[in-house]
Protein backbone atom coordinates (compact mmCIF):
# COMPACT_ATOMS: atom_id res chain seq x y z
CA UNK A 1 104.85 75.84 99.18
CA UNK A 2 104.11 73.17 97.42
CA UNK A 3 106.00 69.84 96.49
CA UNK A 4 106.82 71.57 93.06
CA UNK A 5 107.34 75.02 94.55
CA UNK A 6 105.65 78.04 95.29
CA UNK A 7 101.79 77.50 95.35
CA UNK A 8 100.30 79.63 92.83
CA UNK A 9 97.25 80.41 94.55
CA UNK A 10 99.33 82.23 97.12
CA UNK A 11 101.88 83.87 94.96
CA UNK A 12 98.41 85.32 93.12
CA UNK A 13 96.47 86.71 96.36
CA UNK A 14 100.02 87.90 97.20
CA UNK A 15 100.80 89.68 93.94
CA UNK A 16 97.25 91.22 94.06
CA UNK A 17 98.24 92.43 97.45
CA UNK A 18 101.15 94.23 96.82
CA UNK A 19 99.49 96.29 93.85
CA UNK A 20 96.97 97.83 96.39
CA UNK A 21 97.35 100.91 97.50
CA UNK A 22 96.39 101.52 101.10
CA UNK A 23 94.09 103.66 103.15
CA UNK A 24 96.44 103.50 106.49
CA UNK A 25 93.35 104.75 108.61
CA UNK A 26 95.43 105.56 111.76
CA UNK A 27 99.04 106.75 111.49
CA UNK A 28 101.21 109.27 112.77
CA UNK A 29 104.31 111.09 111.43
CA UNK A 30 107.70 109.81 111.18
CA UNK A 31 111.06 111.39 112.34
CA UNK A 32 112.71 113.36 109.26
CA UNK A 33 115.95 114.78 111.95
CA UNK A 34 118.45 112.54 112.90
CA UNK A 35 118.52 111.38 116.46
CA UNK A 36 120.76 108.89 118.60
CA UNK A 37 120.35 105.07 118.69
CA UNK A 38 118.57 105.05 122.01
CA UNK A 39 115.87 106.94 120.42
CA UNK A 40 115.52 104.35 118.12
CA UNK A 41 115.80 101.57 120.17
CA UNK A 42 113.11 103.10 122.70
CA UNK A 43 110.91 103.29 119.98
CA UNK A 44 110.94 99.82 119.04
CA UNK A 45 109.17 99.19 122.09
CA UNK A 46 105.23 100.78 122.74
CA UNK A 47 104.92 100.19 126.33
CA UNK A 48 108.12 101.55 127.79
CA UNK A 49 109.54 104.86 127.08
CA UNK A 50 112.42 104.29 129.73
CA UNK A 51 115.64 103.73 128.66
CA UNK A 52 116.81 100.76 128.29
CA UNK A 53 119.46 99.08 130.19
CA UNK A 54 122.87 98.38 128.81
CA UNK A 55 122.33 94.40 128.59
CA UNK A 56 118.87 94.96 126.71
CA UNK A 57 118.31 95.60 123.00
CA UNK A 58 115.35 96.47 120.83
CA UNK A 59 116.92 94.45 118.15
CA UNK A 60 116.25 91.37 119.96
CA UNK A 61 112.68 91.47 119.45
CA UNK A 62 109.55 90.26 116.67
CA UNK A 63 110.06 93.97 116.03
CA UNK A 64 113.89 94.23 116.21
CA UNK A 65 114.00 90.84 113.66
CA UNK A 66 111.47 91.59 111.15
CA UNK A 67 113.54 95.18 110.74
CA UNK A 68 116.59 93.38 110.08
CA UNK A 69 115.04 91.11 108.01
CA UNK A 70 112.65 93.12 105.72
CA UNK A 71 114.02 97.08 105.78
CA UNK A 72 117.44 96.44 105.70
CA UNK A 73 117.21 95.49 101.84
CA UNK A 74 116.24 99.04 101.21
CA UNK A 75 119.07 100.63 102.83
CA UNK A 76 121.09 98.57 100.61
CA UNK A 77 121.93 95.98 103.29
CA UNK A 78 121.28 92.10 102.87
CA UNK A 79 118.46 90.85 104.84
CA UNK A 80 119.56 89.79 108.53
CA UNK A 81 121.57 92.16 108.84
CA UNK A 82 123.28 92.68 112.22
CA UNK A 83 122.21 95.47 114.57
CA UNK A 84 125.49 97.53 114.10
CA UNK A 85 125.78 97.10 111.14
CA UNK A 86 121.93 98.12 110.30
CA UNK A 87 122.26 101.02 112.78
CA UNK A 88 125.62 102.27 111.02
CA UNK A 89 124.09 102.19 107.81
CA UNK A 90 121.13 103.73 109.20
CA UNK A 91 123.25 106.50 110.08
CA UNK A 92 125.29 107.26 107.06
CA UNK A 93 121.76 107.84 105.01
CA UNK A 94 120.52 109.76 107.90
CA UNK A 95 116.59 109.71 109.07
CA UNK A 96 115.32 111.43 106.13
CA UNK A 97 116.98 109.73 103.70
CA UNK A 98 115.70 106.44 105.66
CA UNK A 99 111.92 107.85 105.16
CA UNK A 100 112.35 108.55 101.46
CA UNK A 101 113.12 105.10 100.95
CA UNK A 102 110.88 103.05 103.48
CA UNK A 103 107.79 105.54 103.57
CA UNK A 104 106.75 104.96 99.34
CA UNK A 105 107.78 101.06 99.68
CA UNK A 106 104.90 100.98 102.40
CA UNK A 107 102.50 101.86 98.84
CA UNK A 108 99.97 103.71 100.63
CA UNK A 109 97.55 106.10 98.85
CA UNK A 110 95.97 107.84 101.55
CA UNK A 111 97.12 108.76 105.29
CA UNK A 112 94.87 109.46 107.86
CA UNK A 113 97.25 111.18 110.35
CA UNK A 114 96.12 111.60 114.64
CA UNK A 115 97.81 114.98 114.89
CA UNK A 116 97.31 114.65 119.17
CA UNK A 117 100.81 113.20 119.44
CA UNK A 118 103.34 114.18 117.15
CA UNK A 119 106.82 114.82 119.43
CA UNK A 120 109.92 115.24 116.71
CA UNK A 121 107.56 113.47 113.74
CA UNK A 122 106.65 115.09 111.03
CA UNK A 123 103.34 117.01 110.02
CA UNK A 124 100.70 115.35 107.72
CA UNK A 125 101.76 117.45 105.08
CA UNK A 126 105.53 115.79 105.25
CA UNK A 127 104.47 112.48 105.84
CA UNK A 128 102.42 112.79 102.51
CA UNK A 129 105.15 114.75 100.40
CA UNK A 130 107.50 111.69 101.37
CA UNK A 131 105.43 109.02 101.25
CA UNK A 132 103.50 109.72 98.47
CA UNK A 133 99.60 110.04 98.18
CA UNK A 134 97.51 112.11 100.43
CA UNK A 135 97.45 112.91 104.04
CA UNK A 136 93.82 113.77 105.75
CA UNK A 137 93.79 114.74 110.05
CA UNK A 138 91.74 112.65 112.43
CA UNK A 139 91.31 115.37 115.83
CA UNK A 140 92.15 113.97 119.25
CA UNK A 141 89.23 114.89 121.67
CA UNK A 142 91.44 114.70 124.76
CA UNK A 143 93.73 117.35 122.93
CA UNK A 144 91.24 119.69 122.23
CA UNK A 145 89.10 119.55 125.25
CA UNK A 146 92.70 120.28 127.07
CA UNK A 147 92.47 123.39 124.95
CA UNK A 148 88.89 124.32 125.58
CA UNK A 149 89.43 124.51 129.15
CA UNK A 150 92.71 126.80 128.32
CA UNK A 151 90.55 128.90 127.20
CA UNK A 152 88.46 129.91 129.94
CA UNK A 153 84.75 130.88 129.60
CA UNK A 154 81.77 128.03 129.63
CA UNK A 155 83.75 124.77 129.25
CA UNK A 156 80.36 122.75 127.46
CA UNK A 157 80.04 125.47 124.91
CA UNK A 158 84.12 126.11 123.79
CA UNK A 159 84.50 122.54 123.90
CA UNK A 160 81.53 122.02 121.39
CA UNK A 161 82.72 125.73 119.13
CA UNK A 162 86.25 124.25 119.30
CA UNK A 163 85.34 120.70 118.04
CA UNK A 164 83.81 122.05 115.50
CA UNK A 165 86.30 124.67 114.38
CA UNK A 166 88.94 122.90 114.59
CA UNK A 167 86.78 120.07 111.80
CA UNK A 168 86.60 122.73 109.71
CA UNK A 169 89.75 124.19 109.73
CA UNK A 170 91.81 121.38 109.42
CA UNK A 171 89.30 119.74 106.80
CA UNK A 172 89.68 116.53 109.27
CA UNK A 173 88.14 113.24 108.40
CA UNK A 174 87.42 112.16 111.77
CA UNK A 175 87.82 111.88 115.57
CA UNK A 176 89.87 110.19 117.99
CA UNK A 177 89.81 109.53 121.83
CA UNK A 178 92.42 108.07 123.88
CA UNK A 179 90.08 107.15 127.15
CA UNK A 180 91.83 103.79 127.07
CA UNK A 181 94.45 105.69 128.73
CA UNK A 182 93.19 108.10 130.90
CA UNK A 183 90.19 105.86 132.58
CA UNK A 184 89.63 102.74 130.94
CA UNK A 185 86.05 102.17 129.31
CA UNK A 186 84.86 101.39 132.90
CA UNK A 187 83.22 104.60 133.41
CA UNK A 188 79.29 105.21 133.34
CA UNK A 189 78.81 105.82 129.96
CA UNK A 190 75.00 107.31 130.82
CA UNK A 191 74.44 111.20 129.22
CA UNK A 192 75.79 113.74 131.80
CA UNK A 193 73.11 116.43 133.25
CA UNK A 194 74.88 119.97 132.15
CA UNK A 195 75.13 120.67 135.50
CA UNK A 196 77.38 117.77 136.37
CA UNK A 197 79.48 118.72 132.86
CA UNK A 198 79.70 122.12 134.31
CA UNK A 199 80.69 121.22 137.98
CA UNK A 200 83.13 118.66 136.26
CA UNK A 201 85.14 121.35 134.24
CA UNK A 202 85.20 123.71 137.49
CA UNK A 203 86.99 121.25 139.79
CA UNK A 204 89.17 119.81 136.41
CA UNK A 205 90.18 123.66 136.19
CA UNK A 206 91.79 123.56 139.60
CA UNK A 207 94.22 120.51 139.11
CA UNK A 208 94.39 121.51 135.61
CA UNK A 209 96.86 118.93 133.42
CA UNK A 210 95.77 115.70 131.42
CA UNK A 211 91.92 115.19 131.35
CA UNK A 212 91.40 112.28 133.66
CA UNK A 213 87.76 112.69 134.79
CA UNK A 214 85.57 110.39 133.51
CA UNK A 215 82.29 112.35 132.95
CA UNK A 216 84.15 115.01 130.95
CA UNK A 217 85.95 111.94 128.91
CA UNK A 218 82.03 110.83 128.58
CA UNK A 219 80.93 114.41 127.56
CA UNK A 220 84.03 114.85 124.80
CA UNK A 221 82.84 111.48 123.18
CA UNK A 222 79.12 112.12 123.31
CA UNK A 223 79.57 115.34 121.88
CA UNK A 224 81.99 114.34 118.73
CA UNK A 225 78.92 111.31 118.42
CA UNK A 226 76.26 113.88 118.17
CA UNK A 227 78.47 116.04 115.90
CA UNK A 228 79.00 112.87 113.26
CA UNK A 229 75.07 112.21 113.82
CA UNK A 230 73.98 116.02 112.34
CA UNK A 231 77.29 116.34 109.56
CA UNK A 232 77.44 112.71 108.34
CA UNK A 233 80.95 110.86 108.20
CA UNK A 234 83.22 111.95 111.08
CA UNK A 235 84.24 108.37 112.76
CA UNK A 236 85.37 108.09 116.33
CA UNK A 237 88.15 106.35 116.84
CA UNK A 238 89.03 104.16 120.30
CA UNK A 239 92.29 103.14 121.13
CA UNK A 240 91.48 99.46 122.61
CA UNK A 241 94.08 97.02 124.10
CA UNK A 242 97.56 97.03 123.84
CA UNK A 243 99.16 100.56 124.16
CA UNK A 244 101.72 102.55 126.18
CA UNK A 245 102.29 101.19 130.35
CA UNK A 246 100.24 103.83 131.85
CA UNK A 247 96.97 102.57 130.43
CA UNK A 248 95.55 99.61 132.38
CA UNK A 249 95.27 97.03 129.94
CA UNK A 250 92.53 94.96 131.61
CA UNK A 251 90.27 97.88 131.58
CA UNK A 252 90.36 98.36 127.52
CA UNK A 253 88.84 95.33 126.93
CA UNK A 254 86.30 96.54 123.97
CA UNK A 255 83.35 94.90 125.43
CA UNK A 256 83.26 97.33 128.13
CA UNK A 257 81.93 99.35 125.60
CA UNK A 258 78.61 97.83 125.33
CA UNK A 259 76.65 100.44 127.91
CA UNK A 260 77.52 103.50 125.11
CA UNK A 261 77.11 101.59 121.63
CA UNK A 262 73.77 100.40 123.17
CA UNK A 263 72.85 104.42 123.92
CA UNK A 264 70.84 105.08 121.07
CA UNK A 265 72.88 108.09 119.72
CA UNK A 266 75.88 105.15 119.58
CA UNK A 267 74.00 102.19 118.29
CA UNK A 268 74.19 102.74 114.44
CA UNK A 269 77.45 105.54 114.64
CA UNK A 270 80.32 104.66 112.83
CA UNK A 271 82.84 103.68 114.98
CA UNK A 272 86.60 102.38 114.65
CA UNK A 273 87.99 99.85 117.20
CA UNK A 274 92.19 100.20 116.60
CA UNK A 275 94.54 97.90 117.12
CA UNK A 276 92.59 95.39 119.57
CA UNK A 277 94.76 93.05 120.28
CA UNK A 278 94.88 91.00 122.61
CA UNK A 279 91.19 91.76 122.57
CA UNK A 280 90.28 91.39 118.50
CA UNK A 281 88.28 88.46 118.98
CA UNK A 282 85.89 90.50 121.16
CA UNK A 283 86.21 93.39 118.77
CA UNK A 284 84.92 91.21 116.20
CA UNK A 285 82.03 90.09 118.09
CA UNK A 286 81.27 93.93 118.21
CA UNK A 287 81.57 94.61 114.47
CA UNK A 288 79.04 91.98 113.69
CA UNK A 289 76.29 93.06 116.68
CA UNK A 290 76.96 96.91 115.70
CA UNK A 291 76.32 97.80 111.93
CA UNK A 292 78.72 100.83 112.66
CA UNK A 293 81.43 98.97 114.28
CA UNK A 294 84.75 98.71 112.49
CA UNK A 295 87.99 97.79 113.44
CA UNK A 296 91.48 96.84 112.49
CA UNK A 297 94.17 95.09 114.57
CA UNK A 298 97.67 97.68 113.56
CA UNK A 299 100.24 98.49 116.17
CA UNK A 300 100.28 94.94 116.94
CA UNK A 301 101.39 93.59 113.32
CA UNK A 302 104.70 95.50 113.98
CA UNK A 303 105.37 94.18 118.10
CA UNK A 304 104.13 90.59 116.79
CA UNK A 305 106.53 90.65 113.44
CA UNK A 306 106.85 86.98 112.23
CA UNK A 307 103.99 85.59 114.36
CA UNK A 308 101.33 88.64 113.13
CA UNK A 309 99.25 86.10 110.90
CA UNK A 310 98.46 84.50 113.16
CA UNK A 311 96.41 87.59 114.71
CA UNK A 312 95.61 88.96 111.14
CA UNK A 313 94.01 85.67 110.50
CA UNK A 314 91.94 85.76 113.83
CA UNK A 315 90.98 89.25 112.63
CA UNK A 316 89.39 87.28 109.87
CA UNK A 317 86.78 85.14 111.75
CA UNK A 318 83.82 86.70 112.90
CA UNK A 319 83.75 90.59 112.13
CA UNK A 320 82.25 91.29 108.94
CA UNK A 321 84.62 91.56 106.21
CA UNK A 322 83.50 95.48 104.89
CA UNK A 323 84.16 96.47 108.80
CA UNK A 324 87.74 95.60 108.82
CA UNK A 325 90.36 98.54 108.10
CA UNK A 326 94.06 98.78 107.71
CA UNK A 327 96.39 101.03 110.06
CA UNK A 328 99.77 100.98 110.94
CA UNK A 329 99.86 103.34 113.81
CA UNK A 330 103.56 104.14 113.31
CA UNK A 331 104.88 106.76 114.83
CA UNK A 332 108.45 107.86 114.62
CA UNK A 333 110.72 105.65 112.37
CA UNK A 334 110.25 105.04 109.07
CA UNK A 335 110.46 101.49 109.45
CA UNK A 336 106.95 101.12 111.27
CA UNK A 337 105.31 102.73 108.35
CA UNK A 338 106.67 100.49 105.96
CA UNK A 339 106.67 96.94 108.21
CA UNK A 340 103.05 97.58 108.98
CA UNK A 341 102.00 97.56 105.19
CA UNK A 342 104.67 95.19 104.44
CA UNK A 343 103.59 92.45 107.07
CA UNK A 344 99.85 93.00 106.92
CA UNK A 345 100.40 92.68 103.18
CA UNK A 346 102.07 88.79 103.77
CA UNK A 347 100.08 88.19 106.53
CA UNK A 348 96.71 88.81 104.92
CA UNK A 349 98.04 86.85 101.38
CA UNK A 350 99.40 84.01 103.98
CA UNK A 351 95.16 83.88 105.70
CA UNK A 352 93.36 84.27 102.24
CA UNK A 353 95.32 81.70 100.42
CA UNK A 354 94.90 78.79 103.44
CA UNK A 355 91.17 79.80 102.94
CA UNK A 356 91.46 79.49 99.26
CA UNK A 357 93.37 76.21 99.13
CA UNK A 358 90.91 74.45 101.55
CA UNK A 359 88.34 75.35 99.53
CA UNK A 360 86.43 77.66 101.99
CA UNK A 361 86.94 80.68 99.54
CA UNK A 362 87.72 81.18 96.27
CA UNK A 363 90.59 83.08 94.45
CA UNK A 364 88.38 86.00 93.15
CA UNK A 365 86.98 86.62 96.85
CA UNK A 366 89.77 86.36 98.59
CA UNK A 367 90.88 89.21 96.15
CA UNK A 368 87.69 91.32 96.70
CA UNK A 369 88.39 91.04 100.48
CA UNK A 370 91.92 91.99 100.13
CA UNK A 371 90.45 95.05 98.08
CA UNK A 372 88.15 95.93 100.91
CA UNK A 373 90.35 95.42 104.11
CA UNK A 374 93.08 97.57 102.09
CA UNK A 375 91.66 100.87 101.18
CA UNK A 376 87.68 100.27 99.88
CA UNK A 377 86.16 100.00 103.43
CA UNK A 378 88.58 103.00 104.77
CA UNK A 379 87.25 105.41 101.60
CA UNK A 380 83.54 104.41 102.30
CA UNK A 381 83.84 105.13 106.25
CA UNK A 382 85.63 108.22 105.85
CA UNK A 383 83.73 109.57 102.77
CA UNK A 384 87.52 110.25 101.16
């Protein structure tokens, strides 16, 4: 604001903003069945899938307030709205009445959709028939090297037939691995002899389950690199930083990377950091050492509601401005799909325009860098 009113610098980086239409590079489905209110309290909160006690509410969160504040206008509720009275409502429309308004208010062109998790959400194809614009897969490695070792036979060989299969079949856009969860990126990142690879899968195959070991984890990732390396496109994704309770936070720290993007069949492959935080400052550090390090700092925007420019601006300072990428990573209700265009939308306008009005920037950069962070950078990494 101004002392006259609204600063127009901001109001035009904002109105830019919310004609973009976005490339939300990580996302999964949302619920279209109707479910009970601790399902949708329990999702308001990534790290713990427990219940939650009687005294506790999801509602009283950055989360819980910036749904109140910013979705409950499209269910024909004033903003603020109390929790019952937001959950009531909620429940008259019904969750896929809820997704047919909040999904196409999120204005995004182009979902790329990790089909590794989807519980009661709905496929791609949904999400992209509610939403609007066009949904493309990203394949979980952990998922299908799960399935390659279902399969009997030589583990190295199905897992590499399978990974490439399944690209083709599902016409997917990219790869994902979910390491952060299952070692950390402590691990020796160094090539595995086939030997090892095959005495790996033989004594996996007798505890059978999730993939925990970490030279199989090495081999999945090393193989989807070499994969991108002969086809072209094909970006692997990393979950990094803040995630579910079972992961061990202190061991996602992106830097722990370094030994693989280092390997020469890493050092130049494009790459996608997600989410980051609390870690996007190092993450940023990484984008500018590696020219095919990306990232974007979703998930977060949602948990951090009111106080996310704060970490979109940090997002800002060092990584290279065509390596940073929007994502929600919503999963489940409709709401996260919409709040994480909606607040990286105000967030990003809020960052560009302090730039802008100390004269750092000007207006018709700060626009060209909203244009890239939104969908430009996304389309050029994913060859969409």
């Amino acid at each position: 604001m101004t002392a006259s009113g609204p600063d127009p610098v901001a109001e035009q980086i904002a109105g830019r903003l919310r004609t973009l239409p976005l490339v939300d590079h990580h996302v999964h489905g949302c619920w279209l069945v109707d479910g009970s209110r601790g399902r949708f309290e329990n999702a308001l909160n990534e790290a713990d899938t427990d219940p939650l006690p009687d005294w506790d509410s999801a509602f009283d969160t950055q989360l819980g307030f910036a749904i109140r504040a910013r979705c409950a206008p499209l269910l024909d509720l004033p903003a603020h709205a109390e929790p019952d009275a937001y959950w009531q409502r909620r429940t008259e429309l019904g969750e896929s009445e809820v997704a047919r308004r909040l999904l196409p208010a999120a204005g995004v062109g182009a979902w790329l959709v990790d089909t590794g998790f989807q519980g009661e959400t709905c496929t791609p194809h949904e999400l992209a028939s509610v939403g609007g614009g066009n949904a493309r897969v990203v394949l979980r490695l952990e998922v299908l090297a799960e399935q390659a070792l279902a399969a009997g036979g030589h583990y190295r060989t199905t897992f590499a037939e399978l990974l490439e299969a399944e690209t083709v079949r599902h016409q997917a856009v990219g790869f994902k691995t979910v390491i952060a969860y299952r070692t950390g990126f402590a691990i020796d990142w160094s090539q595995p002899t086939p030997a090892a690879v095959d005495e790996a899968a033989r004594r996996w195959a007798g505890v059978g389950g999730r993939l925990l070991d970490p030279l199989l984890l090495c081999f999945g990732i090393r193989t989807a690199l070499a994969l991108q390396a002969r086809r072209g496109g094909l970006p692997l994704q990393f979950h990094v930083g803040f995630g579910d309770r079972d992961e061990d936070l202190h061991r996602t720290d992106p830097l722990l990377l370094l030994p693989l993007l280092r390997d020469p069949l890493a050092t130049n492959a494009s790459i996608a950091l997600l989410h980051c935080y609390p870690y996007e400052r190092q993450a940023g550090y990484l984008a500018q050492a590696f020219s095919g390090v990306h990232l974007d700092v979703g998930l977060a925007i949602n948990y951090l509601g009111g106080r996310s420019r704060s970490l979109i601006a940090r997002s800002l300072e060092l990584a290279p401005f065509r390596k940073l990428l929007y994502s929600s990573d919503a999963f489940g209700p409709a709401e996260l799909h919409y709040l994480g265009a909606d607040l990286w939308r105000e967030g990003t306008a809020a960052a560009l325009a302090s730039l802008v009005s100390d004269g750092h920037w000007s207006v018709a950069d700060a626009q060209r860098v909203a244009d890239l962070i939104a969908s430009t950078n996304a389309r050029r990494l994913y060859q969409l």
